[in-house]
C-alpha atoms as a PDB file:
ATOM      1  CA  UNK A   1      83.635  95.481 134.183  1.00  0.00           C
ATOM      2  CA  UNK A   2      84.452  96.712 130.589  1.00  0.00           C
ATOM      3  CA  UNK A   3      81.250  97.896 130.397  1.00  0.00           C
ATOM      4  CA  UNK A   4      81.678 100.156 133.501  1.00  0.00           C
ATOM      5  CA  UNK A   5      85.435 101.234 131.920  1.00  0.00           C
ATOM      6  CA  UNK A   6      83.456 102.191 128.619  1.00  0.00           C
ATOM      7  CA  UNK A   7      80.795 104.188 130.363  1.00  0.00           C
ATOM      8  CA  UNK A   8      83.056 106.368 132.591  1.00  0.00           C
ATOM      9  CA  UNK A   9      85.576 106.545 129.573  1.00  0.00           C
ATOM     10  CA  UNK A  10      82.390 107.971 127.671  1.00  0.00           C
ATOM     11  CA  UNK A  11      81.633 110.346 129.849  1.00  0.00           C
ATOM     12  CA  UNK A  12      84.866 111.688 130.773  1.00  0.00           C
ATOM     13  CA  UNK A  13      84.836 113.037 126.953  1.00  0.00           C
ATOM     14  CA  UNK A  14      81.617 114.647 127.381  1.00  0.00           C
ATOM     15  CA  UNK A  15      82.685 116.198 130.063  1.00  0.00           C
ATOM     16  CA  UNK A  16      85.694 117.768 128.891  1.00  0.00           C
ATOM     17  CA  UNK A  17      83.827 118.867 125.242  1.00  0.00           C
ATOM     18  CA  UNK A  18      81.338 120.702 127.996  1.00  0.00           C
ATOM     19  CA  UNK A  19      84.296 123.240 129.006  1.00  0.00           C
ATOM     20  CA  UNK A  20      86.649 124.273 126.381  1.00  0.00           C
ATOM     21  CA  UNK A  21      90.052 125.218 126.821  1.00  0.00           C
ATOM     22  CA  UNK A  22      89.319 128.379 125.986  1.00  0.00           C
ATOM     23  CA  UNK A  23      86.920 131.825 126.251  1.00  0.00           C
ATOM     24  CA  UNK A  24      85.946 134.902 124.461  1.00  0.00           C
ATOM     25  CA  UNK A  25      87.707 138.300 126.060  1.00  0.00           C
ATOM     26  CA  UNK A  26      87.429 142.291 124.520  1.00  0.00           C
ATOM     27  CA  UNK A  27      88.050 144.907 126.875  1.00  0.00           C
ATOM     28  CA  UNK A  28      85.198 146.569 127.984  1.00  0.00           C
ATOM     29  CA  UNK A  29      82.725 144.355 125.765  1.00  0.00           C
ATOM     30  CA  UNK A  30      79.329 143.139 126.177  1.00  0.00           C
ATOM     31  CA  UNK A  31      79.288 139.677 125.471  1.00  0.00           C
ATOM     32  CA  UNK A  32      75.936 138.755 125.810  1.00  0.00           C
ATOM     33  CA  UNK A  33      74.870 141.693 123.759  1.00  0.00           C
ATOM     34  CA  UNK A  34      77.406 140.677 120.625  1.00  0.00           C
ATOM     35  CA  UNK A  35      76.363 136.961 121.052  1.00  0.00           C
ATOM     36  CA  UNK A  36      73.003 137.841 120.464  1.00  0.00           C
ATOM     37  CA  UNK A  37      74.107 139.815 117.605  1.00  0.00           C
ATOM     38  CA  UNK A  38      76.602 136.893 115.942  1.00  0.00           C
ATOM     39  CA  UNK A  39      73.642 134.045 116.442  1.00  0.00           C
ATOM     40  CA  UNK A  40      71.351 136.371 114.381  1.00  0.00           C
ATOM     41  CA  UNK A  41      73.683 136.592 112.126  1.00  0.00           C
ATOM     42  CA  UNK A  42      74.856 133.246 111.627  1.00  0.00           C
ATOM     43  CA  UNK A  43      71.816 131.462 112.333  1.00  0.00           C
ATOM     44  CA  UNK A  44      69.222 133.184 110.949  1.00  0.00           C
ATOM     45  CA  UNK A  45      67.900 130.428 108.069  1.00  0.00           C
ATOM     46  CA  UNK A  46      69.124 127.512 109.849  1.00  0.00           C
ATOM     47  CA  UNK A  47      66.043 125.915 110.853  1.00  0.00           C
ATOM     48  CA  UNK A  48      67.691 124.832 113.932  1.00  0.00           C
ATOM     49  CA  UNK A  49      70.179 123.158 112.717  1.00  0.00           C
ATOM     50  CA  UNK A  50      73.543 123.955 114.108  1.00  0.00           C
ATOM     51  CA  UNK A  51      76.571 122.706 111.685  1.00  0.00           C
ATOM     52  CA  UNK A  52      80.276 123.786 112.005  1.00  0.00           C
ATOM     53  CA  UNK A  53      79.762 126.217 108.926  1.00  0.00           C
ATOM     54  CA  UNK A  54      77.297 128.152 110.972  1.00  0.00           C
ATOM     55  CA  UNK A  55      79.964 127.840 114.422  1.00  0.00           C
ATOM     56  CA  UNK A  56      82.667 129.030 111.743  1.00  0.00           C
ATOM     57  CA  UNK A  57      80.259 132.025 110.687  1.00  0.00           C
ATOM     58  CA  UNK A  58      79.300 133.282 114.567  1.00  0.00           C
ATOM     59  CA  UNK A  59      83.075 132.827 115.823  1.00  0.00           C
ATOM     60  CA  UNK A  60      84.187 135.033 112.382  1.00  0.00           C
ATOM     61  CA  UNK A  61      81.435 137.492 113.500  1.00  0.00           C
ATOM     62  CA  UNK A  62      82.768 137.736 116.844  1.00  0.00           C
ATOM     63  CA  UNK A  63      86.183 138.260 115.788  1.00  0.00           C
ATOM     64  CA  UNK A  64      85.051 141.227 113.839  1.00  0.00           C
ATOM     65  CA  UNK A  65      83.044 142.807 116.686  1.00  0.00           C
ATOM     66  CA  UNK A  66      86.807 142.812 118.343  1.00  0.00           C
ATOM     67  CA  UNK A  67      86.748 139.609 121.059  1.00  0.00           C
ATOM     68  CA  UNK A  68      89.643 136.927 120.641  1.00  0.00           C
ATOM     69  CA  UNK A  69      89.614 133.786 121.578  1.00  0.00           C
ATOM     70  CA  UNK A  70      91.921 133.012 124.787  1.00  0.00           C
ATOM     71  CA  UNK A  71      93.233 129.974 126.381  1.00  0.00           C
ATOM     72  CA  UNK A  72      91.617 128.935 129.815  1.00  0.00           C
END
């Protein structure tokens, strides 16, 4: 039985890191062009490795190509 609690428990917080509490919004933008733009950008060298300085980097990018994040 505490096995079962610890499984759905473990889940429950992989669910909820799988939709944050918030999005991306500009008026008018093209998101999917400016994320492909940001992940070049902050990416680019990273061998595939994805670390919270290279998150940091892509969000900054973002910001500067005028989206914001908003709360769902």
């Amino acid at each position: 039985m505490k096995s079962l609690l610890m499984l759905i428990a473990a889940l429950t917080l992989a669910g909820c890191a799988l939709w944050p509490g918030w999005h991306w919004e500009k008026p008018g933008g093209d998101y999917g062009n400016d994320e492909r733009y940001c992940k070049l950008q902050a990416y680019s060298g990273a061998d595939g490795m994805v670390t919270q300085a290279n998150v940091r980097v892509m969000h900054r990018c973002l910001e500067g190509r005028g989206w914001r994040k908003v709360a769902n």
